[in-house]
Protein backbone atom coordinates (compact mmCIF):
# COMPACT_ATOMS: atom_id res chain seq x y z
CA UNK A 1 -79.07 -6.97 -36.54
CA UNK A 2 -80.10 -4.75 -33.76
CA UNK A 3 -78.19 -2.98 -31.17
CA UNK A 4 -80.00 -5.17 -28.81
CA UNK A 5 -78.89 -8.65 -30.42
CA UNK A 6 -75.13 -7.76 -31.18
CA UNK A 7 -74.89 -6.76 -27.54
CA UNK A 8 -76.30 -10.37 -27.18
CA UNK A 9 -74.03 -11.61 -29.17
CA UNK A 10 -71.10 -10.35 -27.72
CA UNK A 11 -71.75 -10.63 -24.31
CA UNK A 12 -72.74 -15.03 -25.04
CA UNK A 13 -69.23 -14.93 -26.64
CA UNK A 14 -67.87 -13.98 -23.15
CA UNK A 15 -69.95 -16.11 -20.93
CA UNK A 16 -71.19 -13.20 -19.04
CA UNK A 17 -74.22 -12.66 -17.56
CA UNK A 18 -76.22 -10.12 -17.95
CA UNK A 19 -75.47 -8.55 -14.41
CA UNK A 20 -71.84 -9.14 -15.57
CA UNK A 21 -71.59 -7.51 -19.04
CA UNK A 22 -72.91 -3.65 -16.77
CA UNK A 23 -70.47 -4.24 -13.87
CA UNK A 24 -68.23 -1.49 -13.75
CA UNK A 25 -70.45 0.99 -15.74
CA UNK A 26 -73.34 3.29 -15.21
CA UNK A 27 -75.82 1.10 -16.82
CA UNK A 28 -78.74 -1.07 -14.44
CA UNK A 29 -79.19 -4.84 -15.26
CA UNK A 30 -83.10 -3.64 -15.67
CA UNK A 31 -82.05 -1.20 -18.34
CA UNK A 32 -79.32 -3.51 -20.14
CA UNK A 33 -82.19 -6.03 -20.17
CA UNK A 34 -84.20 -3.53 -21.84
CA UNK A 35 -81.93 -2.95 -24.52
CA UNK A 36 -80.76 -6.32 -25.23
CA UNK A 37 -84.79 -6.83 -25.91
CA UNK A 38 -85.26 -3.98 -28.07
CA UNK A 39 -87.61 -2.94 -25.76
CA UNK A 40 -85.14 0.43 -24.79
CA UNK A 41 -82.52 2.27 -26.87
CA UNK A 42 -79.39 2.87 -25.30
CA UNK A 43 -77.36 5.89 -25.44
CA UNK A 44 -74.09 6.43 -27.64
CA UNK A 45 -72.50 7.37 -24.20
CA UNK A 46 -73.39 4.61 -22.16
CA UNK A 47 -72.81 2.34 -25.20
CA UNK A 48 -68.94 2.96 -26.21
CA UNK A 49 -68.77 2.72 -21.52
CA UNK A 50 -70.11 -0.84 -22.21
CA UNK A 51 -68.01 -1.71 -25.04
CA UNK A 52 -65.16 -0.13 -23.23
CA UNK A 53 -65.70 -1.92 -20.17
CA UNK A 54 -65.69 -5.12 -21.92
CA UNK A 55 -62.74 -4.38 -24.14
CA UNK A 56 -65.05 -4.92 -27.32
CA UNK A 57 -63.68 -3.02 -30.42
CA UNK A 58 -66.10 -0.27 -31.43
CA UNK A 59 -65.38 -0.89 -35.37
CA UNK A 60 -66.04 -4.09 -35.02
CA UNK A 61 -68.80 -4.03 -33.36
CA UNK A 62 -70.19 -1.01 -35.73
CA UNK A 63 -69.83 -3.05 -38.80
CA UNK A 64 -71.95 -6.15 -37.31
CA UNK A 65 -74.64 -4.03 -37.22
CA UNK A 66 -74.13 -2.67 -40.15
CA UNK A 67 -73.30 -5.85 -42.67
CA UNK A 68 -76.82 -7.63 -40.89
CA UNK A 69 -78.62 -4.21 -42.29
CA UNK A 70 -78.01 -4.60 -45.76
CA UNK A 71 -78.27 -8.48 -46.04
């Protein structure tokens, strides 16, 4: 699993749009897009602001991406 589609993931689970999931953080809808369509990587700093925003735990999300890696 990508960056891009656990971000997905997670931000379907909280019924938030798109434009929802970056309020509050220094990331554009246009960019967030981006990522969520592997088009863009996102940076380590902007991601733990997005997962901090959204009060999504960091391990947790780490080892989604990891576990769909070696499947």
């Amino acid at each position: 699993m990508t960056i891009g589609d656990a971000l997905r993931k997670e931000r379907e689970n909280l019924d938030l749009t798109q434009k929802e999931m970056v309020e509050g953080t220094s990331i554009s809808v246009s960019h967030y897009s981006k990522i969520e369509n592997d088009i863009q990587d996102i940076k380590a700093k902007d991601l733990f602001e997005l997962l901090d925003a959204r009060k999504i735990d960091v391990n947790n999300f780490r080892k989604k991406i990891i576990d769909k890696k070696t499947e």
